[in-house]
Structure formats: structure tokens, C-alpha cells
Protein backbone atom coordinates (compact mmCIF):
# COMPACT_ATOMS: atom_id res chain seq x y z
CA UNK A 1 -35.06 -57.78 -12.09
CA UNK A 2 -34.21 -54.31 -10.54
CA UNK A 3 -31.55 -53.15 -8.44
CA UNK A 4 -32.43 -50.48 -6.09
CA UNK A 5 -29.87 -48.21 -4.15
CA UNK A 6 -31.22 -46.78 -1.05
CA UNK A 7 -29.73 -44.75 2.13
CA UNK A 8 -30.40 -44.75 5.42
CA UNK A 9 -30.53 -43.53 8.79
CA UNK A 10 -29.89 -44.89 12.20
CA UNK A 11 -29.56 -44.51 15.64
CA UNK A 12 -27.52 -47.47 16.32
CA UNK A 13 -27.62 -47.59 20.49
CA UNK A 14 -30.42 -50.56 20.85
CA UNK A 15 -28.64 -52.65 17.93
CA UNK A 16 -25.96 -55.18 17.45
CA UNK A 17 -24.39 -53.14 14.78
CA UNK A 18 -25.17 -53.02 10.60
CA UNK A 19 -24.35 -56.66 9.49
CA UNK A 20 -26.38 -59.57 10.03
CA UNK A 21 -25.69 -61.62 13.44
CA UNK A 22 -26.17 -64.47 15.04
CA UNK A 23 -28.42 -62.52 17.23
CA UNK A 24 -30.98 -61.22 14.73
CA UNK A 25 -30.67 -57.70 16.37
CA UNK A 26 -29.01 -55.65 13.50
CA UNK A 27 -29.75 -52.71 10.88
CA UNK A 28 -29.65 -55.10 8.37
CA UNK A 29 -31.98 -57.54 9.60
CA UNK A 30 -34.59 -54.46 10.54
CA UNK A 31 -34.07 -53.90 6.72
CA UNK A 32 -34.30 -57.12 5.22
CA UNK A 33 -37.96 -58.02 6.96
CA UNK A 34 -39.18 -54.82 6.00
CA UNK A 35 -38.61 -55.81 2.56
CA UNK A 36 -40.05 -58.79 3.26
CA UNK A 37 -43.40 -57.42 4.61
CA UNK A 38 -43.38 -55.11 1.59
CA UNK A 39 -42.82 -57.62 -1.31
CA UNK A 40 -42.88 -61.28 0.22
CA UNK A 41 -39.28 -61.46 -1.28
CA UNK A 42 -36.75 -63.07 1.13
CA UNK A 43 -33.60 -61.34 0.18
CA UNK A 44 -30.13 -59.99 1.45
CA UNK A 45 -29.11 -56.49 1.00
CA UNK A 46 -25.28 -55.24 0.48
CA UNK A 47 -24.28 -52.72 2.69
CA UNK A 48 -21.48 -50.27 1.83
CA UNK A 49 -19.82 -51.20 4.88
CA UNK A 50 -20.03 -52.99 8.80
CA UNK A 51 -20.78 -50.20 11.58
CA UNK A 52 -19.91 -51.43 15.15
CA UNK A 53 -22.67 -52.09 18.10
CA UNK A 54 -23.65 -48.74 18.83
CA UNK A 55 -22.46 -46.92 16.26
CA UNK A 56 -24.78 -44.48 14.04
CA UNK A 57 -25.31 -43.50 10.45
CA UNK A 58 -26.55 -40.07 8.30
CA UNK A 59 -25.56 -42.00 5.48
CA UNK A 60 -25.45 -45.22 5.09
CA UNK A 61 -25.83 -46.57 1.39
CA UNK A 62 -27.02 -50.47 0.40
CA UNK A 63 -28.49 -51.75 -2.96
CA UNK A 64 -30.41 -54.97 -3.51
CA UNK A 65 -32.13 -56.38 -6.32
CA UNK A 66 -35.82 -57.06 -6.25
CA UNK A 67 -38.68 -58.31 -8.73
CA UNK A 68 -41.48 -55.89 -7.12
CA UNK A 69 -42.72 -53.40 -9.61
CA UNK A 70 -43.15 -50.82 -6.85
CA UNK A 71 -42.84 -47.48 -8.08
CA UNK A 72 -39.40 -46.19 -6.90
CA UNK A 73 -40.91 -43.09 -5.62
CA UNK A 74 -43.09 -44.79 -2.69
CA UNK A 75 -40.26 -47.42 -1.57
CA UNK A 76 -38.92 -44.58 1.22
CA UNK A 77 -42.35 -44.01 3.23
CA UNK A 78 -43.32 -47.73 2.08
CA UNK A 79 -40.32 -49.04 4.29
CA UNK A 80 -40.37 -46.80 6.50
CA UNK A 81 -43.87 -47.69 7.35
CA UNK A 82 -42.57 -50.90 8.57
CA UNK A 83 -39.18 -49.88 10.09
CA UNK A 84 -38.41 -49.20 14.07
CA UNK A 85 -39.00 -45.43 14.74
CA UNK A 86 -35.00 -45.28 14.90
CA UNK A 87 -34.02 -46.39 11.16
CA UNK A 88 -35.04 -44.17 8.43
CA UNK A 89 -34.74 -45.15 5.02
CA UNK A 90 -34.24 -41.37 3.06
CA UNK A 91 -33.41 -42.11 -1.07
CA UNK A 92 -33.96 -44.72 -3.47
CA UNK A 93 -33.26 -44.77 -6.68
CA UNK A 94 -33.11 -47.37 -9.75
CA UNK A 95 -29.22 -48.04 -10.13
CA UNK A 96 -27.66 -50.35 -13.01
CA UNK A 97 -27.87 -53.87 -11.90
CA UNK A 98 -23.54 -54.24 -11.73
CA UNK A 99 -23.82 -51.80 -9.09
CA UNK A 100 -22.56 -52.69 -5.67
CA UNK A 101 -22.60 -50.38 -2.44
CA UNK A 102 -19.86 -51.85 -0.89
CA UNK A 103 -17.14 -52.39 -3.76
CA UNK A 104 -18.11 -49.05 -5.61
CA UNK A 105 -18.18 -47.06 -2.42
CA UNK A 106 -14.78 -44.38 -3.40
CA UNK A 107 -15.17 -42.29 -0.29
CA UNK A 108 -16.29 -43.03 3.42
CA UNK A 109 -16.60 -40.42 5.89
CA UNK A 110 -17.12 -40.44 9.73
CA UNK A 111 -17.53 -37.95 12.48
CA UNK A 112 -16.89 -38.56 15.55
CA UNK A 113 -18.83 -36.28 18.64
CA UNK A 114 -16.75 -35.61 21.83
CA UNK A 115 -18.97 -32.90 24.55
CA UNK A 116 -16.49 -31.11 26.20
CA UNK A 117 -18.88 -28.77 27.97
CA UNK A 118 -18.62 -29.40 32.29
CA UNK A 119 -22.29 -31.36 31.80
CA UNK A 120 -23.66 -33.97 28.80
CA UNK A 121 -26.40 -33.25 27.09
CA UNK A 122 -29.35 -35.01 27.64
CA UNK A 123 -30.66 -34.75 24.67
CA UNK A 124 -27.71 -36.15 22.72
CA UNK A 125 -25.94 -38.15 24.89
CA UNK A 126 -26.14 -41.40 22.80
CA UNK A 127 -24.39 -39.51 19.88
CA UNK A 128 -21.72 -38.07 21.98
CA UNK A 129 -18.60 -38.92 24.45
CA UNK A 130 -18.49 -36.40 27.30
CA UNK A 131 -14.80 -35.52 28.06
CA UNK A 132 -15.80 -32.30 30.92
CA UNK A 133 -12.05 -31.82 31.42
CA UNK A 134 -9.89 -29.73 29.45
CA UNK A 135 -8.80 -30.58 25.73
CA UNK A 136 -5.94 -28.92 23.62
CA UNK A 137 -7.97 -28.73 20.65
CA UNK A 138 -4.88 -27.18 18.43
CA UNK A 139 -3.02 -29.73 19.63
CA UNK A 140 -5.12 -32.87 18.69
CA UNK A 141 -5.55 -30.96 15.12
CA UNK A 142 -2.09 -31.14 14.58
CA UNK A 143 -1.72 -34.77 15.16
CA UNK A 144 -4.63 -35.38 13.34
CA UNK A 145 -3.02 -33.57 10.05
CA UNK A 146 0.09 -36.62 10.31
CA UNK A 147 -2.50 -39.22 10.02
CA UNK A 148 -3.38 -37.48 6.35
CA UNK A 149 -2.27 -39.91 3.44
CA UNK A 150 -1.86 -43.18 2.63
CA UNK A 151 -0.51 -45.58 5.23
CA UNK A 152 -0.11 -49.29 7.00
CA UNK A 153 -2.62 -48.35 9.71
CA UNK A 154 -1.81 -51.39 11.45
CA UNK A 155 -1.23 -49.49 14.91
CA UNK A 156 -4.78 -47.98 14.78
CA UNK A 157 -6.54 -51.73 14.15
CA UNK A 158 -8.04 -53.92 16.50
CA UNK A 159 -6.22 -57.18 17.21
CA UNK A 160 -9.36 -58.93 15.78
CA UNK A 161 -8.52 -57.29 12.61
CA UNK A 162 -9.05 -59.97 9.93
CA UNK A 163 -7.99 -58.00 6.75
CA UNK A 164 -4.46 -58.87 5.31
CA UNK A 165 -3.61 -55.72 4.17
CA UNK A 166 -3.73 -52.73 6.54
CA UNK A 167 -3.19 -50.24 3.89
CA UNK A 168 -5.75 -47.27 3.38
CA UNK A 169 -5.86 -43.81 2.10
CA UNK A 170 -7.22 -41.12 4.48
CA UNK A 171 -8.01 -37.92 1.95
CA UNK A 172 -9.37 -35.42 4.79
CA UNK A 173 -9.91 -34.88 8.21
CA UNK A 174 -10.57 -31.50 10.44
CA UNK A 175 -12.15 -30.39 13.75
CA UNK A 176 -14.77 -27.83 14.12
CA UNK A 177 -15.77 -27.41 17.40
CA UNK A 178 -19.98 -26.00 18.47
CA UNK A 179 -20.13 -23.50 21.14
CA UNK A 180 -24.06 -23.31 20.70
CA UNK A 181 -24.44 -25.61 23.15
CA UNK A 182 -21.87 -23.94 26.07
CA UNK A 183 -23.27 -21.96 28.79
CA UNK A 184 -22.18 -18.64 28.92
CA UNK A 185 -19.51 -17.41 31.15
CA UNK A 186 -18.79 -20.65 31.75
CA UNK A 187 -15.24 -22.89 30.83
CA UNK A 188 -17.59 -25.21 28.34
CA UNK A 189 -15.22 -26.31 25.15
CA UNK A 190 -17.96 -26.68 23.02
CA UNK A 191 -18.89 -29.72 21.05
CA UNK A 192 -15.77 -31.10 19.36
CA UNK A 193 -16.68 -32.61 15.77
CA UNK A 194 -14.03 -34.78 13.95
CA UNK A 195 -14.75 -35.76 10.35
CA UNK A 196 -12.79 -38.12 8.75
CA UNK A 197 -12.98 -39.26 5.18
CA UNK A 198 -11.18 -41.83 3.70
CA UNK A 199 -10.79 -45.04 1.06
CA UNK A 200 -11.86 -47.26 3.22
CA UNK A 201 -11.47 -48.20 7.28
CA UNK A 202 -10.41 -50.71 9.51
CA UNK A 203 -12.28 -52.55 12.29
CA UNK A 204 -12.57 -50.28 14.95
CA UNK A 205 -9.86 -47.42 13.30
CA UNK A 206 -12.01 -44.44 13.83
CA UNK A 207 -12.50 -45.25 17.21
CA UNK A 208 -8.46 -45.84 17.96
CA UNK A 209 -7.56 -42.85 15.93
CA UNK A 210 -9.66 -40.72 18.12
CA UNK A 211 -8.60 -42.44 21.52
CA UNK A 212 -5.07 -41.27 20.65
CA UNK A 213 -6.18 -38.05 19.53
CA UNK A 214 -7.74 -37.88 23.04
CA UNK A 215 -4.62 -38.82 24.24
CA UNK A 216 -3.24 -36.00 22.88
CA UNK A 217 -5.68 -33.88 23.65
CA UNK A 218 -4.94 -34.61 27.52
CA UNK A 219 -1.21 -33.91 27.18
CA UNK A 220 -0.57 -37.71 27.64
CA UNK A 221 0.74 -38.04 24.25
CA UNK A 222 2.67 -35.26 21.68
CA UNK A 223 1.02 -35.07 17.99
CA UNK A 224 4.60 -35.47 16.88
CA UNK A 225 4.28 -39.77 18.58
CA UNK A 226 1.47 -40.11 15.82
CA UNK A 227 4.52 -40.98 12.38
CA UNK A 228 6.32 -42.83 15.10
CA UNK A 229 3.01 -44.39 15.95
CA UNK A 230 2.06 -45.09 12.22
CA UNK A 231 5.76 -46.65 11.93
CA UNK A 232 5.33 -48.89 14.53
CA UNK A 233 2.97 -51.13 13.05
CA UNK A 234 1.93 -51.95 16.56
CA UNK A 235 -1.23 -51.60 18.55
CA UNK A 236 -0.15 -51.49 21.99
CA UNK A 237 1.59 -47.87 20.62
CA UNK A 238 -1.90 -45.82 19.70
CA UNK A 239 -4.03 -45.07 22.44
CA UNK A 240 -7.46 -46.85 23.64
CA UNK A 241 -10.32 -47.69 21.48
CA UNK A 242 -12.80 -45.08 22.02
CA UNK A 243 -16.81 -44.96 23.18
CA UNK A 244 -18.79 -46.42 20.12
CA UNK A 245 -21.89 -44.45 20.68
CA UNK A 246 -20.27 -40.75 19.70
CA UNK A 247 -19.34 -42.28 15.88
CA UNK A 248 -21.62 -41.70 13.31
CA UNK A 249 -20.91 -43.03 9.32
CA UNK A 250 -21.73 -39.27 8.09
CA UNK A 251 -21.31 -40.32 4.35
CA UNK A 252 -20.28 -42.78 1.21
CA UNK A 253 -19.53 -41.55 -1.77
CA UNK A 254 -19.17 -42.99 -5.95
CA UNK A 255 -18.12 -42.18 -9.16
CA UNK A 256 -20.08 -39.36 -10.42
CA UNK A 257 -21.17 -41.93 -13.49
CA UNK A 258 -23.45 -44.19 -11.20
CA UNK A 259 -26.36 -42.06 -12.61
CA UNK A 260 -30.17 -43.09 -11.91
CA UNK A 261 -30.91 -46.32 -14.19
């Protein structure tokens, strides 16, 4: 027996999120019958965490344990052979079998893509919200830097949240904002990137953080209301949840000792 740690890619727009449905129409699913076309092994895969309908990954790590004596070199273009053009399967490597992508996963990061430019762009407008109006930038920065820490982020979890504890660390976030994209001359923002890395998130977290940050952005909140916010405990306090389609799972990180096998 083997236990294989992989990554992959997505564009998430066409599918029902990562985890296994009712449906049938998920990342893992796509993943799981291309093993099975590979190997004739009828297995389940551990992801290092859930991403939402919509939502995208650059880095999305699971492991599964297989009898196939394929060469761990050829498993990437092997799967990817039998993969939908939009999920890309880009490392594998032979781990220890105790690994586990989910409970070994230290560090999660997510960025989150807002266009402020006047127009979207065509050409990435399933990995983006378009906001053409104007954002305070150094404003949503600044209540971005109170959400830095460990807190109950109760107030920035859906109401479906099923987890008993609401307790996470966030180690880093930060804007950087692309001009590359704005027309000169023009009053184009730029594309605004937030990355935010943390222990672990909530259902739908990212997504709440950043419709308060939007909030913010707009003038409709302060980035002093976010500790008050935090305090709270209460979700009716942070702003909306938002768009799905402009958050991508950017990476996971692990101990520096989960060496190749």
C-alpha cells in the first residue's frame, strides 16, 4: 500500500464545490473516477479542506492510498489525461502512509480578486468580483490588520455553520492592488488582491470577511466596527457574504518534516 499526496488546480465555476455531493458534480468526484480509469481502484481521496460552489484553487492538496505500482513520476499527466480541461493535477509525491491532507494541513491561504477598474475583464471574469465604483483601499487595509490574531470568528460564519468551536488563528493578511490591467488616464483602481492565511477557516468566512471589508471600502462601515464586530459574536453585525467566484484557495501548507517517502 502507498499513500500518494498530490495538488491540484481548478477552475471551480461549472462545479458543485470540492467535496463529494449528492449531485455527483464536484472536484472530488472528477478526481476519484480518474483514479478509477487509471487503476480500476474505487477509492476516496482526503482533501485538505471543502471549497464552496464556485470557488477556485492554485493549491489544493489531497492524499490517498493506492495499491497501483505506477511510477510516481507519470501519475500528473496520467490523471490529467483523464481529467476535465479545467482541473489540473500539478505534484505527486510518495508521502508516509500516517499522512493526512486535511488534519496535517498548518497553514491555509486564500485570495480573494475584487476588479475595480470602470469595466470587467473578459478574460477573468469568473475569478473576479467587479466593484467599478470607488474603494478606499487604505481604509479596508486597516480593518483588515484588526482581524489579525486569534479570535471567536463567530460574526464572520454562516448561520449553517456546523463547527462547535468558532475559534481560529489568522497569521497574515495584506492587499496589493494590479494596475496592469487599468486603462490609462482613466479612474481604473486596479485589481484589488486580498490574501489571507490562516489555521484554518470557517464555512463561508473568507467570503464574509471580505463583504465587510467591502463595506468598508464603500464608507458604509469604519475599520474601527471590525473588534466591535469580532466581540459581537453575531452575524447579523459583519457585512454580506460575498461573490464565490472571485475566491481562490491560493495555498496549504505542513510541517517542513513531511519529506518525500
Amino acid at each position: 500500500m502507498r499513500n500518494l499526496c498530490m495538488k491540484v488546480n481548478y477552475d471551480g465555476t461549472h462545479y458543485d464545490g470540492f467535496q463529494t455531493q449528492p449531485s455527483g458534480n464536484t472536484i472530488q468526484d472528477c478526481l476519484e473516477n480518474a483514479i478509477y480509469s487509471l487503476t480500476g481502484e474505487r477509492l476516496k481521496i482526503t482533501g485538505s479542506g471543502r471549497t464552496d460552489a464556485g470557488v477556485h484553487a492554485y493549491g489544493q492538496v489531497f492524499n490517498f492510498h493506492t495499491e497501483s505500482p505506477i511510477p510516481i513520476h507519470r501519475w500528473c499527466l496520467a490523471l490529467n489525461a483523464w481529467l476535465p480541461r479545467d482541473i489540473i493535477v500539478t505534484d505527486a509525491r510518495e508521502v508516509p502512509l500516517s499522512f493526512h491532507a486535511r488534519r496535517m494541513a498548518k497553514r491555509k491561504t486564500y485570495r480573494y480578486s475584487i476588479n475595480a477598474n470602470r469595466f470587467p475583464d473578459i478574460f477573468h471574469r469568473r475569478t473576479q468580483a467587479h466593484h467599478p465604483t470607488s474603494l478606499d483601499v487604505r481604509a479596508m487595509e486597516k480593518g483588515l490588520a484588526h482581524l489579525v490574531g486569534t479570535f471567536d470568528y463567530t460574526s464572520f460564519a454562516s448561520r449553517r455553520s456546523q463547527k462547535t468551536n468558532h475559534v481560529r488563528t489568522i497569521y497574515e493578511a495584506y492587499i496589493t492592488v494590479d494596475h496592469s490591467f487599468s486603462r490609462p488616464g482613466s479612474d481604473d483602481q486596479g485589481i484589488i488582491h486580498t490574501y489571507i492565511t490562516g489555521s484554518g477557516f470557517l464555512q463561508h468566512m473568507v467570503r464574509i470577511i471580505m463583504g465587510t471589508l467591502l463595506e468598508v471600502g464603500e464608507g458604509k462601515k469604519s475599520p474601527d466596527d471590525i473588534p466591535s464586530i469580532l466581540e459581537a459574536k453575531n452575524r447579523s453585525k459583519a457585512g454580506p457574504t460575498a461573490v464565490g467566484h472571485a475566491l481562490t484557495l491560493w495555498n496549504v501548507e505542513y510541517e517542513e518534516n513531511i519529506k518525500k517517502h
